[in-house]
Every structure is written in structure tokens, then in C-alpha cells.
N, C-alpha and C. Protein backbone atom coordinates (compact mmCIF):
# COMPACT_ATOMS: atom_id res chain seq x y z
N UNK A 1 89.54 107.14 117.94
CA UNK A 1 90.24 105.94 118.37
C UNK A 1 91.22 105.47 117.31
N UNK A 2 90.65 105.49 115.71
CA UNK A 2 91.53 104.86 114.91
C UNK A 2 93.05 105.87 114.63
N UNK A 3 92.74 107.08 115.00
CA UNK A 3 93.59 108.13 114.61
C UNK A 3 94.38 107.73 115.56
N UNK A 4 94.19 107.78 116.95
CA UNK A 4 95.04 107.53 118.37
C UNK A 4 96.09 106.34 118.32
N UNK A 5 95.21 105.16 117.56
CA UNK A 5 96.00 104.19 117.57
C UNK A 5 97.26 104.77 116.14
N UNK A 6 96.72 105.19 115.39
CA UNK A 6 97.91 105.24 114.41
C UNK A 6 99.10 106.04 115.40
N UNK A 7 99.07 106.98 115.98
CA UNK A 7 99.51 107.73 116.39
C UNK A 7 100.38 107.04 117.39
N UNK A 8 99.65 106.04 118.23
CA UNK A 8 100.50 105.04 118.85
C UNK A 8 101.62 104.28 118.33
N UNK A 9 101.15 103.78 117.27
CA UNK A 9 101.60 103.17 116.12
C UNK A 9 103.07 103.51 115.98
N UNK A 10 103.15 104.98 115.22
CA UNK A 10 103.77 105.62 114.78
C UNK A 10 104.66 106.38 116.09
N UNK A 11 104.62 106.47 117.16
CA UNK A 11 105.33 106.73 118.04
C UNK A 11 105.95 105.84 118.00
N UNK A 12 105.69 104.44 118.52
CA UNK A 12 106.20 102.78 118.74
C UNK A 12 107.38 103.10 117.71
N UNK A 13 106.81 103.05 116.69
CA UNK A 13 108.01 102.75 115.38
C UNK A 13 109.39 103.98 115.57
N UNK A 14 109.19 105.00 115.56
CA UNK A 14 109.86 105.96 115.88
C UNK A 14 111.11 105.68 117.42
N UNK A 15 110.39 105.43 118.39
CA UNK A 15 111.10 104.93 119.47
C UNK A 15 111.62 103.55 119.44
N UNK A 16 111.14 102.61 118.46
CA UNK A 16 112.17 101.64 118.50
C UNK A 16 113.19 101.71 117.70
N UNK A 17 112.65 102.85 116.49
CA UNK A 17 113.96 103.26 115.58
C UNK A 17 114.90 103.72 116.40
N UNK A 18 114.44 104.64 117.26
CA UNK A 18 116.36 105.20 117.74
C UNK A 18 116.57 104.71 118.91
N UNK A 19 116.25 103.67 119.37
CA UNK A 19 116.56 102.86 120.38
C UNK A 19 117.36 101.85 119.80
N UNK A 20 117.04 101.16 118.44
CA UNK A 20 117.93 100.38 117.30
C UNK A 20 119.36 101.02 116.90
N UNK A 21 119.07 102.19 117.13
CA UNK A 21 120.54 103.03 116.77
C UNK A 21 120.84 103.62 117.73
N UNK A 22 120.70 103.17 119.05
CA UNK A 22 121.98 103.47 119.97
C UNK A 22 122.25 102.41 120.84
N UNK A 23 121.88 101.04 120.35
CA UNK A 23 122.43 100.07 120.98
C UNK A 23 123.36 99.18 120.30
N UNK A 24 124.15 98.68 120.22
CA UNK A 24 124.81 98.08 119.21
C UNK A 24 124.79 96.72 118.54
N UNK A 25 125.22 95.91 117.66
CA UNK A 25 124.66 94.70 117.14
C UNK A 25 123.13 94.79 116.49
N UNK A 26 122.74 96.18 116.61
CA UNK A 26 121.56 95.86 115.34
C UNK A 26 121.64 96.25 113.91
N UNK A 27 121.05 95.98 113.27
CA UNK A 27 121.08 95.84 111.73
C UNK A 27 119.64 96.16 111.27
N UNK A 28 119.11 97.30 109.97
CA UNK A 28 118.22 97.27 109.75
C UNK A 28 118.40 97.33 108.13
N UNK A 29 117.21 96.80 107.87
CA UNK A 29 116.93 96.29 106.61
C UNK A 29 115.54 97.42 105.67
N UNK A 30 115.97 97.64 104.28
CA UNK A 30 114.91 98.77 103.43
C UNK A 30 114.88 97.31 102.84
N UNK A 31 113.59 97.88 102.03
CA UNK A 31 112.99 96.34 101.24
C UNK A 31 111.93 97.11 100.58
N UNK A 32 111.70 96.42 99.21
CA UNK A 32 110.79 96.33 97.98
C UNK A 32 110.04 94.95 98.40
N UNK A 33 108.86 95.17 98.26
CA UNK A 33 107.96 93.28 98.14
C UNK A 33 107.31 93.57 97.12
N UNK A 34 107.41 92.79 96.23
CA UNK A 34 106.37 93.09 95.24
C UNK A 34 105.71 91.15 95.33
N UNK A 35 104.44 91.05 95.03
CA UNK A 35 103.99 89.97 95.70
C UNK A 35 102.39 90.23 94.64
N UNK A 36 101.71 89.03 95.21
CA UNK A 36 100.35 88.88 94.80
C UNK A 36 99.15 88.24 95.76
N UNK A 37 97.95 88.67 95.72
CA UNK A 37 97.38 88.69 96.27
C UNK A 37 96.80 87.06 96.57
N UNK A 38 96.17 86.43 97.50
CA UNK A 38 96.21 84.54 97.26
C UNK A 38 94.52 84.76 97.31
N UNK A 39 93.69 85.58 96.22
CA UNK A 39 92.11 85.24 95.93
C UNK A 39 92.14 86.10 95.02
N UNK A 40 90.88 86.33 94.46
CA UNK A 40 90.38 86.97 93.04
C UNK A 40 89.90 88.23 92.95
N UNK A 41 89.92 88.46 94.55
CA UNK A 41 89.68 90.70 94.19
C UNK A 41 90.67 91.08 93.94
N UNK A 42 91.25 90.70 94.47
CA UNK A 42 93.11 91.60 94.22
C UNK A 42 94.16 90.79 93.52
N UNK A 43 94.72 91.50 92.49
CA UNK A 43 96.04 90.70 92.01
C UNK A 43 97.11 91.36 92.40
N UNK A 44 97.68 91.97 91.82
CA UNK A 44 99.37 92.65 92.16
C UNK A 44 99.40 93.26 93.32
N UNK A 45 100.14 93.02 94.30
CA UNK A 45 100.66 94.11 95.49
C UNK A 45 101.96 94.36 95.46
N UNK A 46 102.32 95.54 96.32
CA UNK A 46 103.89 95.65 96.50
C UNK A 46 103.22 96.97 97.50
N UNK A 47 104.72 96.39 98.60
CA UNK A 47 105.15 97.40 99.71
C UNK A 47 106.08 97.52 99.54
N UNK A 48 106.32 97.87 101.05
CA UNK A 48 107.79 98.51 101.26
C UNK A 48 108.30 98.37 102.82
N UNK A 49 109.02 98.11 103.41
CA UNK A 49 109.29 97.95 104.64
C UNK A 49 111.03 98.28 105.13
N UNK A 50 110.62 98.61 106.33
CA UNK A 50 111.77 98.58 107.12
C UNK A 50 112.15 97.78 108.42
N UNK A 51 112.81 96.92 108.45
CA UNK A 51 113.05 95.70 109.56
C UNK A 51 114.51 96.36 110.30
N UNK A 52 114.58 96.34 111.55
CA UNK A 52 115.68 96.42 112.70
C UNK A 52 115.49 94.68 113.05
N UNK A 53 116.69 94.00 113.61
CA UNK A 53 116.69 93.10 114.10
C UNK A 53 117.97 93.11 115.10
N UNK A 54 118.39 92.17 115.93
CA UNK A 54 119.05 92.14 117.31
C UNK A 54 119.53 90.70 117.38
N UNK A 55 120.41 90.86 117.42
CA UNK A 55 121.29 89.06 117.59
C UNK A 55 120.65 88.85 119.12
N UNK A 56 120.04 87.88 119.16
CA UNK A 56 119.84 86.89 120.08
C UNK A 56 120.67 85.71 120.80
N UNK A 57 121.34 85.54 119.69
CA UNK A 57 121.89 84.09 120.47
C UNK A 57 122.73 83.47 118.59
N UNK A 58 123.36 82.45 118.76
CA UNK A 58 123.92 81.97 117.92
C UNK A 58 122.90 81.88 116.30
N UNK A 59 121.93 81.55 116.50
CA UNK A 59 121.26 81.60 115.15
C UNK A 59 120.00 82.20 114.93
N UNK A 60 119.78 83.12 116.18
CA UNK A 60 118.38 83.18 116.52
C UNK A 60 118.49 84.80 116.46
N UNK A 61 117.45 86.07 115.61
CA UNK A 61 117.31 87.05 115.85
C UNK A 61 116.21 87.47 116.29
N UNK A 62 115.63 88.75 116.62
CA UNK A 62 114.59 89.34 117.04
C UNK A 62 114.38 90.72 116.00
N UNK A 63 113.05 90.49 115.83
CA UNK A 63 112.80 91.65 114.45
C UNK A 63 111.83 92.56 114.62
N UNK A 64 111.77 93.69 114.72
CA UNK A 64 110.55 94.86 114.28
C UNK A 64 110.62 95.13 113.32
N UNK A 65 109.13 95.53 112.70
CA UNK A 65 109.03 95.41 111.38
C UNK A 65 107.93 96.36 110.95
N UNK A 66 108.08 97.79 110.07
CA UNK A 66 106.93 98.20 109.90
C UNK A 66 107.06 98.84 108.09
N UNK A 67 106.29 99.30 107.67
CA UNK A 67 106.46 99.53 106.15
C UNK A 67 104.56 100.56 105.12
N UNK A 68 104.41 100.00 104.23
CA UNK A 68 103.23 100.11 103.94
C UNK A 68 102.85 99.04 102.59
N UNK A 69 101.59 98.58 102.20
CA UNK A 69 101.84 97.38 101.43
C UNK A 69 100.03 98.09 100.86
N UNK A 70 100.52 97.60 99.27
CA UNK A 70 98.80 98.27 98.45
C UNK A 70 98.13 97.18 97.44
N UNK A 71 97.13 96.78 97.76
CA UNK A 71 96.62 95.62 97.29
C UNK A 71 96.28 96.40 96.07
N UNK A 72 96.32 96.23 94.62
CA UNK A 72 96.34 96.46 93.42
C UNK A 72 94.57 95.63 92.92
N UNK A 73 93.45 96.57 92.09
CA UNK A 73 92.60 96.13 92.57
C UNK A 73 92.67 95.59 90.68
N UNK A 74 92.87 94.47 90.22
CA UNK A 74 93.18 93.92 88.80
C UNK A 74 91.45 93.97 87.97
N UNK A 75 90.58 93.74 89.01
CA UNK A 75 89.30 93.45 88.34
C UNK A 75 88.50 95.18 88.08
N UNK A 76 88.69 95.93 88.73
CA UNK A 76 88.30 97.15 88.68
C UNK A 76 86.86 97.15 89.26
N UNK A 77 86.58 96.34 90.17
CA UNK A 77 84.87 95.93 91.06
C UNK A 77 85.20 96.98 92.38
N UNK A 78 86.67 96.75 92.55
CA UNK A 78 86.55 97.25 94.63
C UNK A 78 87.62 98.94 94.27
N UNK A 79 88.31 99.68 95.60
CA UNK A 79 89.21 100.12 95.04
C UNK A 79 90.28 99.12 95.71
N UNK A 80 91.71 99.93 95.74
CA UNK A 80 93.03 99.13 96.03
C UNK A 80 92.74 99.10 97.49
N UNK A 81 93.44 98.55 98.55
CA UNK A 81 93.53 98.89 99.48
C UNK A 81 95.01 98.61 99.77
N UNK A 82 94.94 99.45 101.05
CA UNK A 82 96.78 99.70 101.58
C UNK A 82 96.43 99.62 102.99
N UNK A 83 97.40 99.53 103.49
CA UNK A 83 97.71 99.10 104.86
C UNK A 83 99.41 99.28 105.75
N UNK A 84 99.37 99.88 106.65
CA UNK A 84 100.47 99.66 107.48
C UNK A 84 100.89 98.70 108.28
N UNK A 85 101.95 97.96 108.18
CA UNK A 85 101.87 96.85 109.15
C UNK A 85 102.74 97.32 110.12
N UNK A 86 102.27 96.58 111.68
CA UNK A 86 103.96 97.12 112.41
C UNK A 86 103.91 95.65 113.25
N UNK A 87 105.16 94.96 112.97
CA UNK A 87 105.00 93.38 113.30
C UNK A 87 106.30 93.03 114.21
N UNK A 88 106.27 92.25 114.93
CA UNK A 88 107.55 91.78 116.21
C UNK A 88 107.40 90.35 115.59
N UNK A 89 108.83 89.84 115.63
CA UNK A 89 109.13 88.55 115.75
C UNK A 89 110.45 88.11 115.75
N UNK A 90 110.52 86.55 115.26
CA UNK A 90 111.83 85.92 115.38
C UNK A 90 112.11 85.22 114.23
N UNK A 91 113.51 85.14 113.53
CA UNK A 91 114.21 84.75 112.57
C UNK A 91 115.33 84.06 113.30
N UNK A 92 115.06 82.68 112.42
CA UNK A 92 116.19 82.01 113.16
C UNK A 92 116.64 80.84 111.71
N UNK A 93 118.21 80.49 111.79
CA UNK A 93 118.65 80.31 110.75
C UNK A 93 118.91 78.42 110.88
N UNK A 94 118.98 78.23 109.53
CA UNK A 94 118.54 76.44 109.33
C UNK A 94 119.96 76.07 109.18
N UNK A 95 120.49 77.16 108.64
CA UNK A 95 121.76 76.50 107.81
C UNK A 95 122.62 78.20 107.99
N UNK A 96 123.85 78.46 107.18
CA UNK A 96 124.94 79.48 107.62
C UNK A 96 123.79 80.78 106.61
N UNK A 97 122.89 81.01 105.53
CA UNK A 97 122.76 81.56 105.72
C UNK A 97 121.17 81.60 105.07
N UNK A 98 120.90 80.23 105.44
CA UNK A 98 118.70 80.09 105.28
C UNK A 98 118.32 79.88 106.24
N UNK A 99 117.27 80.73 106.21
CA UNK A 99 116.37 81.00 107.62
C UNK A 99 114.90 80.80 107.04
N UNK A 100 114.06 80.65 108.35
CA UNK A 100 112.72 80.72 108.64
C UNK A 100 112.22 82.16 109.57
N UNK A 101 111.33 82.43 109.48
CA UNK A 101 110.79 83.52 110.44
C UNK A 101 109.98 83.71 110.78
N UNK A 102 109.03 84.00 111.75
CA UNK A 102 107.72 84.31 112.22
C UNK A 102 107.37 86.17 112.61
N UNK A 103 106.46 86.70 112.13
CA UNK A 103 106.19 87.73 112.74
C UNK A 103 104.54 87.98 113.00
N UNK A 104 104.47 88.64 114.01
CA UNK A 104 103.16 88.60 114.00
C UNK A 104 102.75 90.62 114.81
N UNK A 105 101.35 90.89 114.44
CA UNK A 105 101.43 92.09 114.90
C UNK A 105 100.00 92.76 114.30
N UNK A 106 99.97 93.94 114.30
CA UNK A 106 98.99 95.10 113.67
C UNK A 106 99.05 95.42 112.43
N UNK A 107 97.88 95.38 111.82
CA UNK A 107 97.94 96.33 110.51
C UNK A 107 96.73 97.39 110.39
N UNK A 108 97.21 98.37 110.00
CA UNK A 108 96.15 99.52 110.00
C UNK A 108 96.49 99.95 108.70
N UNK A 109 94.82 100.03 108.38
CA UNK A 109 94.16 99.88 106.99
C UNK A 109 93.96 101.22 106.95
N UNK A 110 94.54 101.65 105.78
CA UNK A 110 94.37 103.29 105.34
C UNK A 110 93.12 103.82 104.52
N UNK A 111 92.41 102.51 104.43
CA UNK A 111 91.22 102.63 103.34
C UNK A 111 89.81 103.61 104.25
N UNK A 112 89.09 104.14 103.87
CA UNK A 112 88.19 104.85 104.72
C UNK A 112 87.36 103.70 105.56
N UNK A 113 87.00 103.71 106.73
CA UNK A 113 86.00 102.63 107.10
C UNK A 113 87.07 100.99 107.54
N UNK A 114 88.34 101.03 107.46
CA UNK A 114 89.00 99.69 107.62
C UNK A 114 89.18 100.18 109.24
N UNK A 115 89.42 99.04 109.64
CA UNK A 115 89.90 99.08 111.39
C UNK A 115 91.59 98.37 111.22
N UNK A 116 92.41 98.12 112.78
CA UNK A 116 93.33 97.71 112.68
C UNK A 116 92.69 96.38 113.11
N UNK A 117 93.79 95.18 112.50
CA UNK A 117 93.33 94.49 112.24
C UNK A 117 94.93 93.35 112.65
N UNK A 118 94.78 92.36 113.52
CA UNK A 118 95.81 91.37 113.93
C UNK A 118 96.79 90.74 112.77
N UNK A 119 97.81 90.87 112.50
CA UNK A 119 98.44 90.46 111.31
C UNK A 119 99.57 89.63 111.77
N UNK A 120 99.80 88.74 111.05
CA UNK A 120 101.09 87.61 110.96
C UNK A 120 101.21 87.12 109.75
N UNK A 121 102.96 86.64 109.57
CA UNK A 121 103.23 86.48 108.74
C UNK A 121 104.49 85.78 108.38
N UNK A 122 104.47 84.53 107.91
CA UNK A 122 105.42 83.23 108.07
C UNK A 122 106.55 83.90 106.95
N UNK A 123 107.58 83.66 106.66
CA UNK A 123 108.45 83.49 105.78
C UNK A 123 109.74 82.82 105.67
N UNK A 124 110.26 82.48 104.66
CA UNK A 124 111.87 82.19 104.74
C UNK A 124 112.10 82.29 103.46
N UNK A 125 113.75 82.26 104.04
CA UNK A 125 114.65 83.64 102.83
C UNK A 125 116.39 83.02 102.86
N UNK A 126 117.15 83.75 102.11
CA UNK A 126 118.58 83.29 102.11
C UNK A 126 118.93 84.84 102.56
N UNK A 127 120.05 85.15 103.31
CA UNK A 127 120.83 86.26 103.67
C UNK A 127 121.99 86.25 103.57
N UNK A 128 122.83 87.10 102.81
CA UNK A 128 124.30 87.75 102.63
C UNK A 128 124.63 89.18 103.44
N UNK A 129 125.90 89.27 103.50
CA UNK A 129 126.00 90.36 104.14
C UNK A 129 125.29 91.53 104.49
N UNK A 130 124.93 92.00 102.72
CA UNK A 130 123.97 93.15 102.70
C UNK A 130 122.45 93.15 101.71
N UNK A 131 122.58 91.89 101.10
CA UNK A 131 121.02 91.41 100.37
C UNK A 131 120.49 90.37 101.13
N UNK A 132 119.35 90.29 101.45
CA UNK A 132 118.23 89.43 101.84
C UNK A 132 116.95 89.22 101.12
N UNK A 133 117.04 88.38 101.02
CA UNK A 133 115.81 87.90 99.55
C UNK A 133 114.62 86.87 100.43
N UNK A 134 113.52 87.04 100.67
CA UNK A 134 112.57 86.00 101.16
C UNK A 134 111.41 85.94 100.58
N UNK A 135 110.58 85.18 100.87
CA UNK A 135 109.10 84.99 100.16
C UNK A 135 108.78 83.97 101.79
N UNK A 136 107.52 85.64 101.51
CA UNK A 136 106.53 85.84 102.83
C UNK A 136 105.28 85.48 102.45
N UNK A 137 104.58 84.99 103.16
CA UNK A 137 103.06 84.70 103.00
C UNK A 137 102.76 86.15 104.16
N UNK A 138 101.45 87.20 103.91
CA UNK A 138 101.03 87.99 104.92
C UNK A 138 99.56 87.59 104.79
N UNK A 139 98.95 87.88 106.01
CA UNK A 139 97.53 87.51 106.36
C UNK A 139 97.43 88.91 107.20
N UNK A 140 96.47 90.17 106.32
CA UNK A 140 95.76 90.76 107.08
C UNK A 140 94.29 90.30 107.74
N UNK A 141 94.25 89.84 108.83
CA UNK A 141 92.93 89.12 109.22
C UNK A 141 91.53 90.09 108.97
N UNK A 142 91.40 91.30 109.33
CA UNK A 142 90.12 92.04 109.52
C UNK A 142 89.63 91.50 107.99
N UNK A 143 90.02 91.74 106.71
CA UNK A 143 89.60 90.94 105.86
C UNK A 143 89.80 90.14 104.94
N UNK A 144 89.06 89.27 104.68
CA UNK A 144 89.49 88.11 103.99
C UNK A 144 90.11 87.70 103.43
N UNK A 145 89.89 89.02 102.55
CA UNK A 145 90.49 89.02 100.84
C UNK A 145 92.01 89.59 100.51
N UNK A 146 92.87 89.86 101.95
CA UNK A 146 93.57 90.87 102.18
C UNK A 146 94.98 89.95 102.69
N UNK A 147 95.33 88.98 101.71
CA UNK A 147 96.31 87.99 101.85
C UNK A 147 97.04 87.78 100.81
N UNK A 148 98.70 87.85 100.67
CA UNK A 148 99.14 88.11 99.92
C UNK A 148 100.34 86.71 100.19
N UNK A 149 101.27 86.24 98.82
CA UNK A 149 102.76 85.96 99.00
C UNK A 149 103.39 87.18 98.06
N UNK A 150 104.35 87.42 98.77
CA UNK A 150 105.85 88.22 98.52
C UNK A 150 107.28 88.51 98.64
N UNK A 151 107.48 88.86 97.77
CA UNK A 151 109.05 88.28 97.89
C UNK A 151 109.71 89.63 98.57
N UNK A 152 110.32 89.19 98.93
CA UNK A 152 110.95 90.79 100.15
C UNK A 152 112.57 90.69 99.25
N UNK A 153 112.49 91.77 99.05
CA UNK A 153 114.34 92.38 98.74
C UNK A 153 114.45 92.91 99.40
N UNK A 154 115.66 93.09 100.36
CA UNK A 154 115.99 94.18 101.01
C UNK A 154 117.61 94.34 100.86
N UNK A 155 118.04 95.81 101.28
CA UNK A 155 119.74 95.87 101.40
C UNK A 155 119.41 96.04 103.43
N UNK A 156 120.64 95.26 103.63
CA UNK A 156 120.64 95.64 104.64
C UNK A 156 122.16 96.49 105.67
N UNK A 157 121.90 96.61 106.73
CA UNK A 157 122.85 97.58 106.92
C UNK A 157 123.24 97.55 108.22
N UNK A 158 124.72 97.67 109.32
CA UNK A 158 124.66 97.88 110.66
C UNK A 158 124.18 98.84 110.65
N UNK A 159 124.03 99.29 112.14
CA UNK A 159 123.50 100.48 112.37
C UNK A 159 124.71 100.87 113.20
């Protein structure tokens, strides 16, 4: 089952990738997060992600979002854990170029024994043509301890 779903997973992402690149007006975004964990098993994390998004309307976008992100284990008690996220949402802008965003979605835990697990994740950020800078709060729910803030760099790009 857990294999199937990755597999789902990973189709999804794949087919919305080249569905992003043959429609026009989308833009996707590479990104570094390097971030920290918000409790005391884990300190340092950093992923990595890739975001497509879709003009909606005057200030309003639509985002897929998938990457991989590794909880850094500082105390040396647990090991690290990592995780894939693959998240849908909306970014919509306050001002010409600060925004807020919501995403919410799956994360599948690469650790032996983790399940997928419901994930969301609030942020806001400033955007220029081709840098986007935000600080995200993520909440992997399946466990506790598996909550991070991070700051997202990304270049971004038409497609």
C-alpha cells in the first residue's frame, strides 16, 4: 500500500509537471529551505522543493508543490527523518509584491515504519521577478515532533 501510494504520488507530480509546461502563464519555482525544527528531537532541517503555480485572477495564484525535507537529529537519541511532501494551494498577494499562502496536502515519510501522513502549511514571503524568499511554518501531522519554520529561497522561472 505504502509503495502504491508513493507511486501515485509520483505519477501526480510528473503529470502535473508537464501539464504546467504546456499550458501557458505558469511559472515554476526550485528552492533551498533550510529551517528548524519547533521541539527538542530535532534541530536543523533543510529541503528542497519545486512549486508550479497558475495566475488565477488579479492577485490570486494556485500552487503545486512537491520536494523532499530531512529533519536533522541534533541530540543523537532518534535517527533524522525525511519526508516527501506533495501539497495544493493558494497564494494570494497583500500588496504589489507580499503575499500570504496556504497549502495543504500529503507527506510520505521515507523513514522505515512512517505512514503518509496529512500535511499543511501557512506561509508568507516577498516576490521579484525571479527570487522569492518566504518563511513557512510546515506541520507533518502523523508525528508530533515533525514541525518545522523555514525559509524558502527559490529562483523562479516561466515555463
Amino acid at each position: 500500500m505504502k509503495k502504491m501510494m508513493k507511486a501515485v504520488a509520483f505519477v501526480l507530480v510528473v503529470f502535473c509537471g508537464l501539464q504546467a509546461k504546456a499550458q501557458a502563464g505558469w511559472r515554476m519555482g526550485i528552492s533551498i529551505n533550510p529551517g528548524y525544527a519547533t521541539n527538542s528531537v530535532y534541530g536543523f532541517t533543510l529541503g528542497s522543493d519545486i512549486r508550479v503555480q497558475k495566475n488565477l485572477g488579479d492577485k490570486n495564484f494556485f500552487l503545486l508543490t512537491t520536494g523532499i525535507t530531512h529533519f536533522f537529529d541534533t541530540e543523537k537519541t532518534l535517527d533524522g527523518f525525511t519526508y516527501v511532501p506533495l501539497k495544493a494551494g493558494i497564494k494570494s498577494y497583500l500588496a504589489k509584491r507580499l503575499y500570504i499562502a496556504g497549502e495543504a496536502g500529503v507527506g510520505f515519510g521515507l523513514n522505515k515504519g512512517s505512514d503518509p501522513s496529512f500535511l499543511w502549511s501557512p506561509s508568507v514571503g516577498y516576490s521579484a521577478k525571479k527570487i522569492d524568499v518566504s518563511i513557512k511554518y510546515e506541520d507533518f501531522n502523523e508525528l508530533q515532533y515533525v514541525k518545522q519554520v523555514a525559509l524558502r529561497i527559490a529562483y523562479g522561472f516561466k515555463l
